[in-house]
ModelCIF file with pLDDT and N, C-alpha, C, O atoms, coordinates in Angstrom:
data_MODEL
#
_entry.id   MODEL 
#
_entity.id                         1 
_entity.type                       polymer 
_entity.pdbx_number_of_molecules   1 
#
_entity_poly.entity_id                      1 
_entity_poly.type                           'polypeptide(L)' 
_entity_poly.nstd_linkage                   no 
_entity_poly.nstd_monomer                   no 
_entity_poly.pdbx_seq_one_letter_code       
;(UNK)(UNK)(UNK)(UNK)(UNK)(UNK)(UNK)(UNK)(UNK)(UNK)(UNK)(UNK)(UNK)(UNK)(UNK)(UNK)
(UNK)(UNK)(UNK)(UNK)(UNK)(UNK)(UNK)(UNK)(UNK)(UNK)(UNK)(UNK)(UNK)(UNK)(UNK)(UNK)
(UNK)(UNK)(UNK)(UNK)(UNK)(UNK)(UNK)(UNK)(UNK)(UNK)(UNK)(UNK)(UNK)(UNK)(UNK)(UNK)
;
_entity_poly.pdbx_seq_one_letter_code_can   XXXXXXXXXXXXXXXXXXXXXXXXXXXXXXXXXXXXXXXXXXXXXXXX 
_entity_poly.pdbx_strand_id                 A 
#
loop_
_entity_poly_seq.entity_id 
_entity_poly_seq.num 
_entity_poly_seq.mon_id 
_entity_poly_seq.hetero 
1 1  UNK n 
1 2  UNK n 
1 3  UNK n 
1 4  UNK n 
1 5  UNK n 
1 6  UNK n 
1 7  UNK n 
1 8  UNK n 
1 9  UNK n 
1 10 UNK n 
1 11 UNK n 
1 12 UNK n 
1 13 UNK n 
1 14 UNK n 
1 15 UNK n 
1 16 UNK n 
1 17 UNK n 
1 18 UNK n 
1 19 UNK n 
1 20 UNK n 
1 21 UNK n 
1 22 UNK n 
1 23 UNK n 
1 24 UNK n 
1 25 UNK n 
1 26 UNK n 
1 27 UNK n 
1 28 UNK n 
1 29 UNK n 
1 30 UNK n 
1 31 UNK n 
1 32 UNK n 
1 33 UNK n 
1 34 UNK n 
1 35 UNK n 
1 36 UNK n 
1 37 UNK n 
1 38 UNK n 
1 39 UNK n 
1 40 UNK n 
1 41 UNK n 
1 42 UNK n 
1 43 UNK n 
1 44 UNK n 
1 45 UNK n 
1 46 UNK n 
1 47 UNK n 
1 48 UNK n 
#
_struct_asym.id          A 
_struct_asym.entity_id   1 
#
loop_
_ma_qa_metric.id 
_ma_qa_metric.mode 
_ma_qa_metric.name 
_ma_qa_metric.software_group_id 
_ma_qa_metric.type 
1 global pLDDT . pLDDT 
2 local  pLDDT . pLDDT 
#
_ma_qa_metric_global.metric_id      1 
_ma_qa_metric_global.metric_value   96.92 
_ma_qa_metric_global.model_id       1 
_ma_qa_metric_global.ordinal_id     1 
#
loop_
_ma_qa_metric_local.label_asym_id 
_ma_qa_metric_local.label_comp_id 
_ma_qa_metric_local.label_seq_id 
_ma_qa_metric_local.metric_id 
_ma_qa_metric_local.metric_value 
_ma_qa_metric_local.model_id 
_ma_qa_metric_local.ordinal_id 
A UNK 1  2 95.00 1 1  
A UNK 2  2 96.00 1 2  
A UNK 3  2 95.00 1 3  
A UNK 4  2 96.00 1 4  
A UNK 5  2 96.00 1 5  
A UNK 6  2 95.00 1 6  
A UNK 7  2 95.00 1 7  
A UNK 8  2 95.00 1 8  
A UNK 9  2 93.00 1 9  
A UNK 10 2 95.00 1 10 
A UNK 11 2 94.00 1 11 
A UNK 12 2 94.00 1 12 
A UNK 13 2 96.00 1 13 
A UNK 14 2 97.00 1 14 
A UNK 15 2 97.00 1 15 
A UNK 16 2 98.00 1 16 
A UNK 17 2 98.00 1 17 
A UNK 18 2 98.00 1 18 
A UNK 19 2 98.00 1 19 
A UNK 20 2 98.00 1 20 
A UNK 21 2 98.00 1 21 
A UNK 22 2 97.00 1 22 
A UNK 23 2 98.00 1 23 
A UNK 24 2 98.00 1 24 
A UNK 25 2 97.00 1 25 
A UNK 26 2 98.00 1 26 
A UNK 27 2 97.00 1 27 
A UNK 28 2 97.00 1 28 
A UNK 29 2 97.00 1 29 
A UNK 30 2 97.00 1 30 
A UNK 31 2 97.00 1 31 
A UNK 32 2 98.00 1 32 
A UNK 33 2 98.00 1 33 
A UNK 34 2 98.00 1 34 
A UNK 35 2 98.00 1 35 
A UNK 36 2 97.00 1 36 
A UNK 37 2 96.00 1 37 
A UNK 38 2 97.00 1 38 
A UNK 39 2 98.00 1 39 
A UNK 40 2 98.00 1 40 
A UNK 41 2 98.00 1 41 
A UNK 42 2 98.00 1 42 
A UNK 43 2 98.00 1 43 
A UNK 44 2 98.00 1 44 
A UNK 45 2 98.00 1 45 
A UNK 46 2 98.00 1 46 
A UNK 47 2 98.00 1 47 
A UNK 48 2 98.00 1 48 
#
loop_
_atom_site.group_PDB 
_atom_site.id 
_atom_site.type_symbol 
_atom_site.label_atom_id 
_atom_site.label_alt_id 
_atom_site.label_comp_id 
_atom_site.label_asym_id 
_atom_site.label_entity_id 
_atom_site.label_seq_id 
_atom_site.pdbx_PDB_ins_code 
_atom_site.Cartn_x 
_atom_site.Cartn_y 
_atom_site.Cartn_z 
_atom_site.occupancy 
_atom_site.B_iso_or_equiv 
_atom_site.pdbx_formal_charge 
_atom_site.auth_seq_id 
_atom_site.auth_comp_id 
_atom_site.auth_asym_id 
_atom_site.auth_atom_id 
_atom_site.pdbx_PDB_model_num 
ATOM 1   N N  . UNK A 1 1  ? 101.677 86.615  123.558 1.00 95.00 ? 1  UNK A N  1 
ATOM 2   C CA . UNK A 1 1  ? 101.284 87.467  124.682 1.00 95.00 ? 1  UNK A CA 1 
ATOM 3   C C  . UNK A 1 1  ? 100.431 88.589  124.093 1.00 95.00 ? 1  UNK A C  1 
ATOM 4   O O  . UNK A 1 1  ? 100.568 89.777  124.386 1.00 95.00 ? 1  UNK A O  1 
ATOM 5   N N  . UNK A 1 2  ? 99.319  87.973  123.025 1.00 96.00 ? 2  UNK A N  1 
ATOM 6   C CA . UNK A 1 2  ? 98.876  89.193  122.526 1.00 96.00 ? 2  UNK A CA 1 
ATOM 7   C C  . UNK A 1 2  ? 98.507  90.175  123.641 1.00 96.00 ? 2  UNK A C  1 
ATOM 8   O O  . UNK A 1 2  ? 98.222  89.854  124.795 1.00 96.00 ? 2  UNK A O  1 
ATOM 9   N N  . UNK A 1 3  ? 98.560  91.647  123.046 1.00 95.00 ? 3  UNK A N  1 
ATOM 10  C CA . UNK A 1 3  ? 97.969  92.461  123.609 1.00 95.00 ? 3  UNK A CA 1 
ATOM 11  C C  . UNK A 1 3  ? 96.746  93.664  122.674 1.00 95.00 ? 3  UNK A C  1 
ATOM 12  O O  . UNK A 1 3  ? 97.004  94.748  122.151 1.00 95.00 ? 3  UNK A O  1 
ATOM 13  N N  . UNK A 1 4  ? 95.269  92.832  122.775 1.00 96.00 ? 4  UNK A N  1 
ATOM 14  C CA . UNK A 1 4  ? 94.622  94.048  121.668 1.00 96.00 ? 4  UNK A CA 1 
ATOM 15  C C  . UNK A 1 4  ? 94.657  95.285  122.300 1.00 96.00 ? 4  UNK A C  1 
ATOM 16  O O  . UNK A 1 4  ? 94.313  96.132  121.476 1.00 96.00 ? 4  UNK A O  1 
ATOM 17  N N  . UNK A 1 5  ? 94.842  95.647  123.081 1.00 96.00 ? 5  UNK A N  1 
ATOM 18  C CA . UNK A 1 5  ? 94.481  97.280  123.638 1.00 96.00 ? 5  UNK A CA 1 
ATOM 19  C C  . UNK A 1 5  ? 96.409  98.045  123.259 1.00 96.00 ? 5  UNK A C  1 
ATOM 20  O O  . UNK A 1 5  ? 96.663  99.245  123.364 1.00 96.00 ? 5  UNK A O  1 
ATOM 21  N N  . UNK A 1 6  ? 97.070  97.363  122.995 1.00 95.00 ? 6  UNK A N  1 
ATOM 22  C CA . UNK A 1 6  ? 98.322  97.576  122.373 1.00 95.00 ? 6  UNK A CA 1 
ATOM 23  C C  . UNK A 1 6  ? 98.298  97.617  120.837 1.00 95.00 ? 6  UNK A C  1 
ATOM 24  O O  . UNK A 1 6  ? 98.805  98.520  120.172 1.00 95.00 ? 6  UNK A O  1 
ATOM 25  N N  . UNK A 1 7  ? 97.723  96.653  120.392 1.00 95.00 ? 7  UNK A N  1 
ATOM 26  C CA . UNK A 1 7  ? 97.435  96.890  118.849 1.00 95.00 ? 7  UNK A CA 1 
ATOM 27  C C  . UNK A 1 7  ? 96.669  98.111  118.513 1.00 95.00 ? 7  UNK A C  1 
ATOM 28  O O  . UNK A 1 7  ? 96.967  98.897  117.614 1.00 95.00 ? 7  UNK A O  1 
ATOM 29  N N  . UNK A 1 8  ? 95.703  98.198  119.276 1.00 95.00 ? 8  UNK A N  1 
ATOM 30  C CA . UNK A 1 8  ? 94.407  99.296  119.070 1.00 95.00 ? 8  UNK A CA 1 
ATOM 31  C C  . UNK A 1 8  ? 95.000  100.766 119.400 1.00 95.00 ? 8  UNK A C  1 
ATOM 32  O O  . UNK A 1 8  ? 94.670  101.825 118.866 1.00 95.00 ? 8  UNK A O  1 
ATOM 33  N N  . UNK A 1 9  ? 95.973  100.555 120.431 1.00 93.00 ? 9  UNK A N  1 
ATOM 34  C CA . UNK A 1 9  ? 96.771  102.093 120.535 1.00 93.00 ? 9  UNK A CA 1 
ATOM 35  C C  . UNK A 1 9  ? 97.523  102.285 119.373 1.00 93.00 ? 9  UNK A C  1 
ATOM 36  O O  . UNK A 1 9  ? 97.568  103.438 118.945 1.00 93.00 ? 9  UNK A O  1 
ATOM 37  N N  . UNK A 1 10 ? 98.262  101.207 118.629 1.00 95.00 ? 10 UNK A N  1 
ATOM 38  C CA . UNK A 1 10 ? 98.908  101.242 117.652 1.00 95.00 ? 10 UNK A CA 1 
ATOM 39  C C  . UNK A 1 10 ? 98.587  101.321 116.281 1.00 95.00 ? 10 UNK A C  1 
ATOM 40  O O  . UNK A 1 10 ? 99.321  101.340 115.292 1.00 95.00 ? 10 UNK A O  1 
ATOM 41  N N  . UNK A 1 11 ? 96.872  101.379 116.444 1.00 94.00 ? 11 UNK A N  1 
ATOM 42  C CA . UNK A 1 11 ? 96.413  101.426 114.861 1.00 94.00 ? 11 UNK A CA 1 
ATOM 43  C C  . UNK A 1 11 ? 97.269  102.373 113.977 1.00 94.00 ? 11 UNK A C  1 
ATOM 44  O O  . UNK A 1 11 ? 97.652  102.068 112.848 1.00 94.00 ? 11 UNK A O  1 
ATOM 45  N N  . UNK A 1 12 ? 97.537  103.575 114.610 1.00 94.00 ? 12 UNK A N  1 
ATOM 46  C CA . UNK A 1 12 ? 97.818  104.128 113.311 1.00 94.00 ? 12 UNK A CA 1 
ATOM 47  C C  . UNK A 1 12 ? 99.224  104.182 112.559 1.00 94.00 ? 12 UNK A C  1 
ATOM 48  O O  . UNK A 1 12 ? 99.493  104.937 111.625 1.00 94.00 ? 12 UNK A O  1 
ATOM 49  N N  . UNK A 1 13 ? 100.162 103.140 113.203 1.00 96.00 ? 13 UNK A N  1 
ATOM 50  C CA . UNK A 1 13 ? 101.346 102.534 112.826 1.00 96.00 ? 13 UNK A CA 1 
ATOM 51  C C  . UNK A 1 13 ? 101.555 101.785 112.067 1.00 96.00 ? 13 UNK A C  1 
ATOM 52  O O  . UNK A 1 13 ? 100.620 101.038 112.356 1.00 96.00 ? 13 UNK A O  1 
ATOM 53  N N  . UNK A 1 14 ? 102.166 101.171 111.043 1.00 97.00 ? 14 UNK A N  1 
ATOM 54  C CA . UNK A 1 14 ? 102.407 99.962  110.343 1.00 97.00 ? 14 UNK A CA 1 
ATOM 55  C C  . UNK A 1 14 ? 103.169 99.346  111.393 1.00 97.00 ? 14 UNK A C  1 
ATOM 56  O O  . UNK A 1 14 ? 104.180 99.902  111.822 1.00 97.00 ? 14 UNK A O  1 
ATOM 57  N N  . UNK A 1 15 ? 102.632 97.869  111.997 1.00 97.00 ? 15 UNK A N  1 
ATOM 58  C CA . UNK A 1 15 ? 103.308 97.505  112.411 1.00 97.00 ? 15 UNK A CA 1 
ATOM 59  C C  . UNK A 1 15 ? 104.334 95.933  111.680 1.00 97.00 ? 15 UNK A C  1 
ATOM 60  O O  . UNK A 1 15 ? 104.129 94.955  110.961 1.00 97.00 ? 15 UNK A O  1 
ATOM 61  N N  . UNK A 1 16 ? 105.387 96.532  112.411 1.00 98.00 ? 16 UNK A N  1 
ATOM 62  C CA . UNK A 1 16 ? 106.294 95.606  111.953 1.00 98.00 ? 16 UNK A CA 1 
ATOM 63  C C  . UNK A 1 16 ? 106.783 94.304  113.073 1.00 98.00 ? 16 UNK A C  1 
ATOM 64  O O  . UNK A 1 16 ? 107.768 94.719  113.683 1.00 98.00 ? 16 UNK A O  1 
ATOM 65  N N  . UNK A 1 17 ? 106.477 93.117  113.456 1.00 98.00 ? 17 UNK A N  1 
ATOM 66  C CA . UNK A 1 17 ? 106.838 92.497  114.261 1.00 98.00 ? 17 UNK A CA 1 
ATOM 67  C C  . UNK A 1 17 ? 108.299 91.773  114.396 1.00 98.00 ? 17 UNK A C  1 
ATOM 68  O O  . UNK A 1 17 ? 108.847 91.353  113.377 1.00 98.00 ? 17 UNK A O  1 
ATOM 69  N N  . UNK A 1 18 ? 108.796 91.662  115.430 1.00 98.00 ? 18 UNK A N  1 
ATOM 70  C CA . UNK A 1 18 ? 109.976 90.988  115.573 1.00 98.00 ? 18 UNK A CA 1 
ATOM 71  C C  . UNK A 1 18 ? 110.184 90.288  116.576 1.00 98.00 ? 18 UNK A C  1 
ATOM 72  O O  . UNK A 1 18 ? 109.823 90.593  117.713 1.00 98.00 ? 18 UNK A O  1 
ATOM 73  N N  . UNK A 1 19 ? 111.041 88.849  116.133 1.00 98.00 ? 19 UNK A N  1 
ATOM 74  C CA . UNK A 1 19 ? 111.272 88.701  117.824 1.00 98.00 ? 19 UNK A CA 1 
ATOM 75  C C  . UNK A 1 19 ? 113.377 88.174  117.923 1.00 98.00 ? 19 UNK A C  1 
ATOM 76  O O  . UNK A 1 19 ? 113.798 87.136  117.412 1.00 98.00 ? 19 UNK A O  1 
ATOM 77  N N  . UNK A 1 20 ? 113.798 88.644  118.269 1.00 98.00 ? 20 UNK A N  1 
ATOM 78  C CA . UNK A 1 20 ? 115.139 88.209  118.468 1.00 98.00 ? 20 UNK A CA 1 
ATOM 79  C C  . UNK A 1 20 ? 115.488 87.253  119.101 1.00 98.00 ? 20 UNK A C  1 
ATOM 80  O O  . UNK A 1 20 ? 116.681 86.970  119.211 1.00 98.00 ? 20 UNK A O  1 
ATOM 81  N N  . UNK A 1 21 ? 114.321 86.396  119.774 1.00 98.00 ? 21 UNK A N  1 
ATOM 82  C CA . UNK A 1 21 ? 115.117 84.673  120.173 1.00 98.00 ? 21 UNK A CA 1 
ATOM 83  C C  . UNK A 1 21 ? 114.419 84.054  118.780 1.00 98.00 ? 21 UNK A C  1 
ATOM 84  O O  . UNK A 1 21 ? 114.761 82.875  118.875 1.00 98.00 ? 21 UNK A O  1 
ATOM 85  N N  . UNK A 1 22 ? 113.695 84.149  117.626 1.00 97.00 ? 22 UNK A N  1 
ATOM 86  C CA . UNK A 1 22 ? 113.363 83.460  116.751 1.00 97.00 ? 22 UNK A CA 1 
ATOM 87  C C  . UNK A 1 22 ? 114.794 83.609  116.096 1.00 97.00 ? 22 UNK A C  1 
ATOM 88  O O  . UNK A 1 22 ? 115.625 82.740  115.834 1.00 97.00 ? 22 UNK A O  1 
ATOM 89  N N  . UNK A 1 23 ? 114.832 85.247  115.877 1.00 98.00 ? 23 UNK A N  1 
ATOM 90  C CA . UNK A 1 23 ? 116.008 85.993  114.830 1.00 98.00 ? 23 UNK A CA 1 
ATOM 91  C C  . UNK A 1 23 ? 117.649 84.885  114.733 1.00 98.00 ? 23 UNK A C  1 
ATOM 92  O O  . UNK A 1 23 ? 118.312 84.568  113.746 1.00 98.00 ? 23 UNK A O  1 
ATOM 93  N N  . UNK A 1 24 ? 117.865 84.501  116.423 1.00 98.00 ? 24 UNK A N  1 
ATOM 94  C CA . UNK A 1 24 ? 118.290 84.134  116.970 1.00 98.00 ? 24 UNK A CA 1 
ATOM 95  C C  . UNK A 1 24 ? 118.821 82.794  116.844 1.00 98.00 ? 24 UNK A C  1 
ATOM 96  O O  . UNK A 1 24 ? 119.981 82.420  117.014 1.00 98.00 ? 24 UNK A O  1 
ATOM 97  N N  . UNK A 1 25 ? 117.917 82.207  116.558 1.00 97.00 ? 25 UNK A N  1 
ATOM 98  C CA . UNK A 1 25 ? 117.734 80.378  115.757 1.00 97.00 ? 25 UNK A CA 1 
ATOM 99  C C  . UNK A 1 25 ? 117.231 79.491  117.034 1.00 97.00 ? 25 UNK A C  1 
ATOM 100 O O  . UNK A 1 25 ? 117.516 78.300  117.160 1.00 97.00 ? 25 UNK A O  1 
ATOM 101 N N  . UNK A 1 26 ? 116.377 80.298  118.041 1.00 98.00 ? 26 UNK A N  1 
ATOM 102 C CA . UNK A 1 26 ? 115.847 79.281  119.316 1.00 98.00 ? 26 UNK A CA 1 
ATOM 103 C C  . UNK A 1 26 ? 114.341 78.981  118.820 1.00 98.00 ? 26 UNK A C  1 
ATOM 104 O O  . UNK A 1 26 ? 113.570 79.738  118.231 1.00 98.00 ? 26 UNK A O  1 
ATOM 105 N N  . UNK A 1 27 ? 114.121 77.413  119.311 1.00 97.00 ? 27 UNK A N  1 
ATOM 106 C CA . UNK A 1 27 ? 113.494 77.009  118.491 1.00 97.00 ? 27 UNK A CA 1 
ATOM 107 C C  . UNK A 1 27 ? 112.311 77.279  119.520 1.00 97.00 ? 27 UNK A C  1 
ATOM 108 O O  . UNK A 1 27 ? 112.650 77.667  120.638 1.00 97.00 ? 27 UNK A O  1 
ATOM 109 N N  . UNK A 1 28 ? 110.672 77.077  119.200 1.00 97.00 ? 28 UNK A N  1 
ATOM 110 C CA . UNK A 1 28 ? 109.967 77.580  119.848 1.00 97.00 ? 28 UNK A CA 1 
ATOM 111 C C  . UNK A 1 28 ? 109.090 76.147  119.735 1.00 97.00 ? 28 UNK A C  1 
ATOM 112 O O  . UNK A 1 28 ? 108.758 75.508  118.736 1.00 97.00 ? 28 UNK A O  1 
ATOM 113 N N  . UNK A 1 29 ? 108.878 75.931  121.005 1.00 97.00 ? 29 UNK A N  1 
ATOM 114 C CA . UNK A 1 29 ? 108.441 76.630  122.195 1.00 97.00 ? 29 UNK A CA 1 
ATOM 115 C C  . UNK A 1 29 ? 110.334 76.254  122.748 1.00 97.00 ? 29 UNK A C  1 
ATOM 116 O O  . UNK A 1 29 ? 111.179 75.899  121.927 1.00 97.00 ? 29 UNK A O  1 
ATOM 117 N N  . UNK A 1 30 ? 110.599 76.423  124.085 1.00 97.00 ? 30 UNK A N  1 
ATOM 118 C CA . UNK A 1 30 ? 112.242 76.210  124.186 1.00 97.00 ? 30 UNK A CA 1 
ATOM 119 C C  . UNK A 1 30 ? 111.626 76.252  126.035 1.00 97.00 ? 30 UNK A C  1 
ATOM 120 O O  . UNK A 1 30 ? 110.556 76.386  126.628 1.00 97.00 ? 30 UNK A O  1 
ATOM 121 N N  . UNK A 1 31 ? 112.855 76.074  126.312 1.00 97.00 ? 31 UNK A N  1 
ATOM 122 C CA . UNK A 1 31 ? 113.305 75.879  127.704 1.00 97.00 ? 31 UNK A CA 1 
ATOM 123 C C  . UNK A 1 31 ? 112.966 78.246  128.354 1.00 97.00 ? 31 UNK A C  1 
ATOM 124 O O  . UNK A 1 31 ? 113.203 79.187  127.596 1.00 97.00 ? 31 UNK A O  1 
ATOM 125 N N  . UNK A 1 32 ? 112.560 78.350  129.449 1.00 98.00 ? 32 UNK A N  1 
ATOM 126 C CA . UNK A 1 32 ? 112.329 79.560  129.968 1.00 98.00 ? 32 UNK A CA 1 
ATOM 127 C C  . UNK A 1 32 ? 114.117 80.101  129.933 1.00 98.00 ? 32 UNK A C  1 
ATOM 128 O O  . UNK A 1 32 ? 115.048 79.316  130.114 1.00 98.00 ? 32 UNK A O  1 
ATOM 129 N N  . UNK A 1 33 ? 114.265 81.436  129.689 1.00 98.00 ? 33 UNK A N  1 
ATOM 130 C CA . UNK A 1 33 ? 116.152 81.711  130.328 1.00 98.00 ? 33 UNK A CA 1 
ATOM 131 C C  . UNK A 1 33 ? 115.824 82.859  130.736 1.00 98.00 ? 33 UNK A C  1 
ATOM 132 O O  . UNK A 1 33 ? 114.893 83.618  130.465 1.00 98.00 ? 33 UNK A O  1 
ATOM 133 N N  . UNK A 1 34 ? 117.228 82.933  131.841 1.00 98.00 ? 34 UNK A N  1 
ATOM 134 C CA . UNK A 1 34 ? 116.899 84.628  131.813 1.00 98.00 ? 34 UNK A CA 1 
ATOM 135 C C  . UNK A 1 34 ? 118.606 85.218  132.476 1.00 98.00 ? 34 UNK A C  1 
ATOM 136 O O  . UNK A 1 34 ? 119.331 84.357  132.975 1.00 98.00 ? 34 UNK A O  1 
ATOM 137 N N  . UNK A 1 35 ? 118.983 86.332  132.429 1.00 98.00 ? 35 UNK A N  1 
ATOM 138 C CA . UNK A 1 35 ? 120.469 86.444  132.387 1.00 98.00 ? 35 UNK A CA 1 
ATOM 139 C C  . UNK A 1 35 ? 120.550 86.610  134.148 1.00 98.00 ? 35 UNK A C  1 
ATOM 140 O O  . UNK A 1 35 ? 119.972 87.169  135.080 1.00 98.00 ? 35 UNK A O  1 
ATOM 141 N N  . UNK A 1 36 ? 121.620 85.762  133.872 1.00 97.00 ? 36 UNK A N  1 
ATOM 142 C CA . UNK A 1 36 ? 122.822 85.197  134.738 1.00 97.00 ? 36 UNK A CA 1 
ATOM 143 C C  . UNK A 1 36 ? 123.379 86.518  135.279 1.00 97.00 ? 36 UNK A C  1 
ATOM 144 O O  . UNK A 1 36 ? 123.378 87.290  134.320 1.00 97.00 ? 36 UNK A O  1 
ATOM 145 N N  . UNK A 1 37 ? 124.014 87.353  136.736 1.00 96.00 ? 37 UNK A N  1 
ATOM 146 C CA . UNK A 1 37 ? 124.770 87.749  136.941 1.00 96.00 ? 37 UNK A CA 1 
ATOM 147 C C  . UNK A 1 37 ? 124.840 89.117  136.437 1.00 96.00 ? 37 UNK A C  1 
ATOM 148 O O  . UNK A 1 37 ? 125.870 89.694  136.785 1.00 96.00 ? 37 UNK A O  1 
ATOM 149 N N  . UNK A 1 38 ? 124.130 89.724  135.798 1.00 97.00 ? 38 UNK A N  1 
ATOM 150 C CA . UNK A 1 38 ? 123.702 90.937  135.205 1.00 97.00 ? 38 UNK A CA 1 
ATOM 151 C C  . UNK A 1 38 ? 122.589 91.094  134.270 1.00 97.00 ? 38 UNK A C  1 
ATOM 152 O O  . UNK A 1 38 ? 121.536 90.487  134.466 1.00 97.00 ? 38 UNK A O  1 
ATOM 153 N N  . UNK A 1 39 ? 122.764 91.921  133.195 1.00 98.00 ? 39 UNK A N  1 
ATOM 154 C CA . UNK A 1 39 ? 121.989 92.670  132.424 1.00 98.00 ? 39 UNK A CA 1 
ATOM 155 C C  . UNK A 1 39 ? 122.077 92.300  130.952 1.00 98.00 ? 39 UNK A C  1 
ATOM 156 O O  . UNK A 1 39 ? 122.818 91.357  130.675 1.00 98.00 ? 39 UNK A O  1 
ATOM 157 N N  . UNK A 1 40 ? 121.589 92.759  130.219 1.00 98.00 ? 40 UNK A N  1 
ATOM 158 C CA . UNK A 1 40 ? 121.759 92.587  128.921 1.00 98.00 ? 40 UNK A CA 1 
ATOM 159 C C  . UNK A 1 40 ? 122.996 93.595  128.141 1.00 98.00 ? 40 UNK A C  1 
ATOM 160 O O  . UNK A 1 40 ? 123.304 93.580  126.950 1.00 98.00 ? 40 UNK A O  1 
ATOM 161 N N  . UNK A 1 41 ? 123.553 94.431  129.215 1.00 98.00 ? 41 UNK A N  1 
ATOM 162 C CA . UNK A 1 41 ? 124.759 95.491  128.665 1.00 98.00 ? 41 UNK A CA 1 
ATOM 163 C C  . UNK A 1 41 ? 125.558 94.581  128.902 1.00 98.00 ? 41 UNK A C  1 
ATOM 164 O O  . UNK A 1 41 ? 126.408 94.411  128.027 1.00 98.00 ? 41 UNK A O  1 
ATOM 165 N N  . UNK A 1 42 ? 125.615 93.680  130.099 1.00 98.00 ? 42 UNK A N  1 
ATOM 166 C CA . UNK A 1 42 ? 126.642 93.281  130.648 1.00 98.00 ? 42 UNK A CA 1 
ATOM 167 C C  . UNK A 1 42 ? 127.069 91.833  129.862 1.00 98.00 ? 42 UNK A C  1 
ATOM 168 O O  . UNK A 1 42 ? 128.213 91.425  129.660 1.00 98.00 ? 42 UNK A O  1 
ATOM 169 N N  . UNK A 1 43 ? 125.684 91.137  129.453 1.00 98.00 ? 43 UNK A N  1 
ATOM 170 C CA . UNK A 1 43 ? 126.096 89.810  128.147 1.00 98.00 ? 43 UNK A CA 1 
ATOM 171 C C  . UNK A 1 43 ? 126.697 90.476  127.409 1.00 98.00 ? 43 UNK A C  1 
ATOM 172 O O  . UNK A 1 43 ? 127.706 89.856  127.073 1.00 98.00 ? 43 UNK A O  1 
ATOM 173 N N  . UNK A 1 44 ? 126.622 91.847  126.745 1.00 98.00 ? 44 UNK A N  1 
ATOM 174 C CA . UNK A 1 44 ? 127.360 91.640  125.122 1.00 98.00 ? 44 UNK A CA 1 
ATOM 175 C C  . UNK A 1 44 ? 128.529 92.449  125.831 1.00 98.00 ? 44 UNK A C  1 
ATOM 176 O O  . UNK A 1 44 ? 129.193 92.915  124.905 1.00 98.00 ? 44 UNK A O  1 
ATOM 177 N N  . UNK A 1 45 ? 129.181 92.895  127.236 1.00 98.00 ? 45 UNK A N  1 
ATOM 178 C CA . UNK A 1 45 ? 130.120 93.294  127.451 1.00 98.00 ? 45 UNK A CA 1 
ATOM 179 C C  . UNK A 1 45 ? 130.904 91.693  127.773 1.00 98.00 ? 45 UNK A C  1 
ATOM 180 O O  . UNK A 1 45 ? 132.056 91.520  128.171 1.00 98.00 ? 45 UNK A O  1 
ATOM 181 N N  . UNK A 1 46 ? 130.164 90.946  127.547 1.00 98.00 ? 46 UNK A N  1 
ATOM 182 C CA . UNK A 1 46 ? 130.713 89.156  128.031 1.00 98.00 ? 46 UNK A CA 1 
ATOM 183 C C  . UNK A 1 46 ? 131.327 89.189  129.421 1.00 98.00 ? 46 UNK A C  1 
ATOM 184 O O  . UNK A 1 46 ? 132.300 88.632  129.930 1.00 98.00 ? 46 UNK A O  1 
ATOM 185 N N  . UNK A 1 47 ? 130.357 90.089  129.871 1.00 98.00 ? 47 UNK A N  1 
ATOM 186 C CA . UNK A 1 47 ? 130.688 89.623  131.789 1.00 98.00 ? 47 UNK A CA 1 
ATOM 187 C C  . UNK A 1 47 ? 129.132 88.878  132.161 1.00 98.00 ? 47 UNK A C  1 
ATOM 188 O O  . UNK A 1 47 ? 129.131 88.398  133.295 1.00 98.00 ? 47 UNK A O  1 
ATOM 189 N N  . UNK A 1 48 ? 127.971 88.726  131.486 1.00 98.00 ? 48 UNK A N  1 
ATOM 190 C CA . UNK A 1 48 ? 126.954 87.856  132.155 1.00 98.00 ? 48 UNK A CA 1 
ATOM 191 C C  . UNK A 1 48 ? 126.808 86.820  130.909 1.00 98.00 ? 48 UNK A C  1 
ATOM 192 O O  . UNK A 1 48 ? 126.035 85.866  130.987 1.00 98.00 ? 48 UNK A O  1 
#
């Protein structure tokens, strides 16, 4: 999803990239997800 006008605001950063569904062990390209029943507080509270 590059974004150059995001990089270009960011020149003067080292940037460091990440992504936490790679971090994760999902393999890419993968199936679309998106949370169930709440939020992302609410997955690691293991109610979504």
């Amino acid at each position: 999803q590059l974004r150059p006008e995001l990089v270009e605001c960011l020149r003067d950063y080292q940037l460091i990239p990440f992504c936490p569904e790679y971090l994760g062990e999902l393999p890419t390209p993968r199936l679309p997800s998106e949370i169930c029943n709440g939020d992302g507080a609410a997955v690691l509270a293991g109610a979504a």
